[in-house]
Each structure stands twice: as structure tokens, then as C-alpha cells.
Protein backbone atom coordinates (compact mmCIF):
# COMPACT_ATOMS: atom_id res chain seq x y z
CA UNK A 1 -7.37 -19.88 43.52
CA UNK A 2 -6.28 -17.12 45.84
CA UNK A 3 -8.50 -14.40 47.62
CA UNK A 4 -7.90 -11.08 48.43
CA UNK A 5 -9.92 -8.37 49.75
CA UNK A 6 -9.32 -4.75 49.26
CA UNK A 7 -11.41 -1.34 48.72
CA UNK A 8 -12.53 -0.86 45.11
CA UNK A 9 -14.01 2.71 44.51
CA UNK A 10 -15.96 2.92 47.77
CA UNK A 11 -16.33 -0.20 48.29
CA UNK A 12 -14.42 -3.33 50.27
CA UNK A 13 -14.74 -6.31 47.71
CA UNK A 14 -13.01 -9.89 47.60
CA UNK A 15 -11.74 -11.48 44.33
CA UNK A 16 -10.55 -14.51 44.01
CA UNK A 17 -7.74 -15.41 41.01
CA UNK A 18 -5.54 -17.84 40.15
CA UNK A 19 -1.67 -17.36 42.00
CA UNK A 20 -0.48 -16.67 37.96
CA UNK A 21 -2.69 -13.58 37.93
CA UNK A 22 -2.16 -11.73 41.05
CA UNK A 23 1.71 -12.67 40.60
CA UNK A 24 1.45 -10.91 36.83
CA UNK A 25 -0.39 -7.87 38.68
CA UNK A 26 2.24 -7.87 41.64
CA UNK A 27 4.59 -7.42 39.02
CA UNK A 28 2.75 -4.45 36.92
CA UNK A 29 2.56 -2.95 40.49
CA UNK A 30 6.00 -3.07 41.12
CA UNK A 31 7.09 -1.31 37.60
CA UNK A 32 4.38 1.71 38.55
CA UNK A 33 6.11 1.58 42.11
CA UNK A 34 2.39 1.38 44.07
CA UNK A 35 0.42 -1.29 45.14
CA UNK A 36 -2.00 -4.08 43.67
CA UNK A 37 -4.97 -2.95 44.83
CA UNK A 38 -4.31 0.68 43.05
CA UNK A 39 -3.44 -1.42 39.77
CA UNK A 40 -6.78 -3.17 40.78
CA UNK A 41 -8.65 0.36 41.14
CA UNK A 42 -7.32 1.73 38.06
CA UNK A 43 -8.79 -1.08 35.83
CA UNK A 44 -11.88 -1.17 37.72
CA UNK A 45 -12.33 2.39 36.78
CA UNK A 46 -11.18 2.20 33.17
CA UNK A 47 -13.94 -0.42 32.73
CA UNK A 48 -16.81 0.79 34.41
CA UNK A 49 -19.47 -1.52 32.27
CA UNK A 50 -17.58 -4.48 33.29
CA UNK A 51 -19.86 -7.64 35.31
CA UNK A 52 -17.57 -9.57 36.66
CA UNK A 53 -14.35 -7.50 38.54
CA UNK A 54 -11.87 -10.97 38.23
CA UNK A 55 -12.82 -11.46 34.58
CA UNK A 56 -11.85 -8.10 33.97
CA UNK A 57 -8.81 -8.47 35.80
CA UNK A 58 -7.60 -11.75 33.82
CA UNK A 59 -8.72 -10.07 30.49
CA UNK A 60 -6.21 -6.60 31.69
CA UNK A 61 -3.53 -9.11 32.46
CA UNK A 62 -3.35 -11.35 29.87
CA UNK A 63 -3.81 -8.02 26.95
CA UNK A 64 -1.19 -6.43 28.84
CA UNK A 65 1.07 -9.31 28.71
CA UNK A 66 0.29 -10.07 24.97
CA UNK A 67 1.08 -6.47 24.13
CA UNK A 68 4.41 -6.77 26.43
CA UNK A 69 5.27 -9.79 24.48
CA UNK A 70 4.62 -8.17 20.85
CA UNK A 71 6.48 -5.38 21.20
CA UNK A 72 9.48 -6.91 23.00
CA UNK A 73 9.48 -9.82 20.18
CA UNK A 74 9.88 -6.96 17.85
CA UNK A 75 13.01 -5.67 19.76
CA UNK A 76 14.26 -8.97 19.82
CA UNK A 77 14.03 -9.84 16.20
CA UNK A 78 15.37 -6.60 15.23
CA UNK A 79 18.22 -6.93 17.93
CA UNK A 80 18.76 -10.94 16.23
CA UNK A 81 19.37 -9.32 13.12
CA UNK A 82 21.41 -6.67 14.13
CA UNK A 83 23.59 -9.45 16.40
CA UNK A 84 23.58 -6.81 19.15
CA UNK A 85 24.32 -9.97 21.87
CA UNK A 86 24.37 -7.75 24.85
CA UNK A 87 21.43 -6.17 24.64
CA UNK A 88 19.72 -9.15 23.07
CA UNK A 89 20.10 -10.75 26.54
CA UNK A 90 18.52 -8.17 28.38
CA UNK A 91 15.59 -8.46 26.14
CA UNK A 92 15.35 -11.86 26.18
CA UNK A 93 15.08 -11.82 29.94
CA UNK A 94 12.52 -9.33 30.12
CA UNK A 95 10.61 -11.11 27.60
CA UNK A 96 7.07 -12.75 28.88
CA UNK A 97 6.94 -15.09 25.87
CA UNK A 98 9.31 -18.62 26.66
CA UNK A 99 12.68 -18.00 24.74
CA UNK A 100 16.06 -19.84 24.66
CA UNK A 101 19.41 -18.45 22.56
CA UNK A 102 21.03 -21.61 21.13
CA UNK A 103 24.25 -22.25 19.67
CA UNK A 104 25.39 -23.66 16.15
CA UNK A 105 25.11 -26.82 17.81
CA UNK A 106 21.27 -26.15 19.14
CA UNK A 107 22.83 -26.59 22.75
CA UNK A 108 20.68 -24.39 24.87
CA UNK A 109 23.21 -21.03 25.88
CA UNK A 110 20.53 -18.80 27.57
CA UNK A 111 17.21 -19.71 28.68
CA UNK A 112 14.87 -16.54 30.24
CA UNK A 113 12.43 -16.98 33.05
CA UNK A 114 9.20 -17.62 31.27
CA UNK A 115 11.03 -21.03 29.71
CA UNK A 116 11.96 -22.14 32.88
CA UNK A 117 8.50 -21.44 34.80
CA UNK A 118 6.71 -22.30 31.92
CA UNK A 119 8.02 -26.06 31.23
CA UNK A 120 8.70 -25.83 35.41
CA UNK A 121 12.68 -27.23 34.78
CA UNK A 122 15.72 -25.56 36.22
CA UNK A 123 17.67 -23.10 34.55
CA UNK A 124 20.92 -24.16 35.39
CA UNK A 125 20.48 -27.57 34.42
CA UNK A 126 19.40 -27.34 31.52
CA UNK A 127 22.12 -24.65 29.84
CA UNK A 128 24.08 -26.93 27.59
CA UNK A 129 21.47 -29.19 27.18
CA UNK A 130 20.55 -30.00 22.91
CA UNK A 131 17.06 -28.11 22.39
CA UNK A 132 16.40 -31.91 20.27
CA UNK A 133 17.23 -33.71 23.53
CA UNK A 134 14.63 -32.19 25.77
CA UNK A 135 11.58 -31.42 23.22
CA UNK A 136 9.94 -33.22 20.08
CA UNK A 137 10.73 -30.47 17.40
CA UNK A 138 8.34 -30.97 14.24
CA UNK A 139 8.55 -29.45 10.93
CA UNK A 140 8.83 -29.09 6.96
CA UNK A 141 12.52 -30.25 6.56
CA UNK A 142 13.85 -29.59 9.76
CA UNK A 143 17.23 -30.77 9.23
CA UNK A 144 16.68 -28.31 6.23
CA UNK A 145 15.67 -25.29 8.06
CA UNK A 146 18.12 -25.56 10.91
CA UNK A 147 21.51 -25.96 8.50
CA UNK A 148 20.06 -23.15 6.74
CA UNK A 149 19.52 -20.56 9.80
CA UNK A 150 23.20 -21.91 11.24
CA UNK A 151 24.31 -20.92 7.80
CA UNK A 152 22.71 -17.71 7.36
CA UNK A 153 20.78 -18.78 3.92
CA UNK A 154 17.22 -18.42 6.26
CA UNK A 155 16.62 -15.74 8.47
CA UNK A 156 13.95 -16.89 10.20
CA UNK A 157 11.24 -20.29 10.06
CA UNK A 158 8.54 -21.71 12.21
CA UNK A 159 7.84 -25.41 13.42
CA UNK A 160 6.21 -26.82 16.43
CA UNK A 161 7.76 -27.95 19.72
CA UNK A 162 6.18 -30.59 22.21
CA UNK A 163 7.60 -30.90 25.76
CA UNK A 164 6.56 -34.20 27.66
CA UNK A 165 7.01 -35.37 31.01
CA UNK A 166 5.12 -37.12 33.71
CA UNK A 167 1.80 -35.76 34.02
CA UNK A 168 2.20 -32.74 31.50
CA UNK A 169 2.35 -32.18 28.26
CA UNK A 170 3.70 -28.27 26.66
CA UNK A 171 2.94 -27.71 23.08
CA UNK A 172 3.55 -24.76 21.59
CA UNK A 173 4.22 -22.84 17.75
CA UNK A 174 7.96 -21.55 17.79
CA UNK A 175 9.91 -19.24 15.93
CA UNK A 176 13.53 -19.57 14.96
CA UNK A 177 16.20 -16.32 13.82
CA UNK A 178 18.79 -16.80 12.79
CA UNK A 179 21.53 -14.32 14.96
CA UNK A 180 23.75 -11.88 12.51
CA UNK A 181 27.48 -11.03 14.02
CA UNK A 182 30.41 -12.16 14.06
CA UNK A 183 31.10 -15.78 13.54
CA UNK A 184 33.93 -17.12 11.92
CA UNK A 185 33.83 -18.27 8.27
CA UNK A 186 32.69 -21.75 8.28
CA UNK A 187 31.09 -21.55 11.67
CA UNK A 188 27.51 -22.06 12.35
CA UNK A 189 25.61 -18.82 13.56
CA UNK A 190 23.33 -19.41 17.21
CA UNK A 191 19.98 -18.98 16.92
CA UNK A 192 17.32 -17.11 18.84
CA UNK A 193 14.14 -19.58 19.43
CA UNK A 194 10.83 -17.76 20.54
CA UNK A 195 7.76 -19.96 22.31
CA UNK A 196 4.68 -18.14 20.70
CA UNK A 197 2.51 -18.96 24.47
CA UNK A 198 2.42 -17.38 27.67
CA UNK A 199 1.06 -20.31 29.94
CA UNK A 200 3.13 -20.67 32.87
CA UNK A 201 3.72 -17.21 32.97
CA UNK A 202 4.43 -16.80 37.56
């Protein structure tokens, strides 16, 4: 847990969060070009029945966050479809929700920020690496589902993903599209994988 102090309405008041929430306000404060404490000040004063300031706070965050992550899911299922690749990146980065573009193969091609902070493994060691290889993938049919999506019969399916190493344990519902474009006849189409949490979020 962190503390800060800092003037709320007329008065000087400390809150304490965890690093995960001031970092997520840091960042909203950054996009509206002022500081944290205004961000602070302009939810205290949308919420003026509120009891508890830091509850607020991690309520504000973690709606705004969720709504972030809807609507840019929506871009990036629509981009999937569309197999607009460049700007499908640029989404996928900006993306709170974990999300990794695969290939035919399921060897991991792009991986955004959230995946990496939220399963804490780095980036460029795990591009190339078989999705299969680093979590426990469960599922109706999986072998099913994923021939299907690399063949373009399924545009998209869910199944459940389980990351495990030393002391922690990730477990999460993901969604899998299926990426339109051009891909050779015969060839198996990537895939766009979306991690339906946003714990690790930094």
C-alpha cells in the first residue's frame, strides 16, 4: 500500500492504495495532461455521497478500466474480422485486457503490456514461444476449435487458460478470433486470443 497526501476540495487528506491503483490513475492523468490529485478531485466531486475517498477511487479505476477494455475489445474484434493487421496492433497494445496475436502454429507473434505485467514474464522472451507450451489451455474439443479458427470454419470460441509457476497461479476465461486477410490457400489463419481479467494491470 502506498500513501499520498494531497488537497481534496478544501481540505489536505492522505489515502493510501495499492501501487496498481495510483499507477492506473497516473496513467488517466497523463491522457487528460494534469495531475493525479486533479483526477483525484474530480471523482471526489462527482461522488459527493461517497464514505470512504480510496474505495471510491478503486471503484473509478477499475469501471474506467472495464469500460476501456469493452470498448477497445469491440475495436479489436471488429478489426480481427476485418484483418486490418496494422491497426490491430495498435489496439492490441492499448488494450487493458491481457492479449497475445498467435500464428497458425499458436506460436505467440505479439504479446501487449497487460500479458506481460499480468503473468509478470518478459516480452521478448516469450515471442515465439507455443501459447500450449507456457499455459494449461482447457476446453470442449480443443484440438477441434483451434483447426477450425486456423481454418476459418469458426470465427470465434471460448475456453479457459491456467498459467502456473512458483508461487502463483493465473486463471483466466479467454476468447479466441479467428484473423480474416490474406493467407495463402492451404495456410492456417493467426489468431487473436483475448484474457477476459484485468489483474496485474501496473
Amino acid at each position: 500500500m502506498i500513501r499520498k497526501t494531497m488537497r481534496v476540495g478544501e481540505v489536505r487528506t492522505s489515502i493510501k492504495l495499492e501501487p496498481e491503483f495510483w499507477s492506473y490513475l497516473k496513467e488517466l492523468a497523463d491522457e487528460r495532461r494534469t495531475r493525479v490529485s486533479a483526477v483525484v478531485n474530480d471523482v471526489a466531486r462527482s461522488t459527493p455521497e461517497r464514505t470512504n475517498l480510496a474505495s471510491t477511487l478503486r471503484t473509478y479505476a477499475l469501471s474506467h478500466a472495464r469500460l476501456q477494455a469493452q470498448t477497445l475489445r469491440g475495436q479489436l474484434e471488429r478489426l480481427a474480422l476485418a484483418g486490418n493487421t496494422q491497426d490491430l496492433a495498435r489496439v492490441l497494445e492499448a488494450c487493458p485486457l491481457p492479449c497475445l496475436l498467435l500464428d497458425g502454429e499458436r506460436a505467440i507473434r505479439q504479446l501487449n503490456r497487460a500479458f506481460a505485467l499480468w503473468l509478470n514474464v518478459d516480452a521478448t522472451a516469450t515471442l515465439g514461444l507455443r501459447l500450449d507450451n507456457i499455459m494449461i489451455l482447457r476446453g470442449t474439443s480443443m484440438r477441434e476449435m483451434w483447426a477450425a479458427l486456423a481454418e476459418g470454419r469458426l470465427a470465434r470460441a471460448s475456453f479457459n487458460a491456467t498459467y502456473v509457476s512458483p508461487g502463483k497461479v493465473r486463471t483466466s476465461q479467454a476468447v479466441a478470433l479467428g484473423l480474416a486477410g490474406n493467407v495463402a490457400p492451404g495456410q492456417p489463419r493467426p489468431t487473436l486470443v483475448i484474457f477476459e481479467t484485468l489483474a496485474g494491470r501496473a
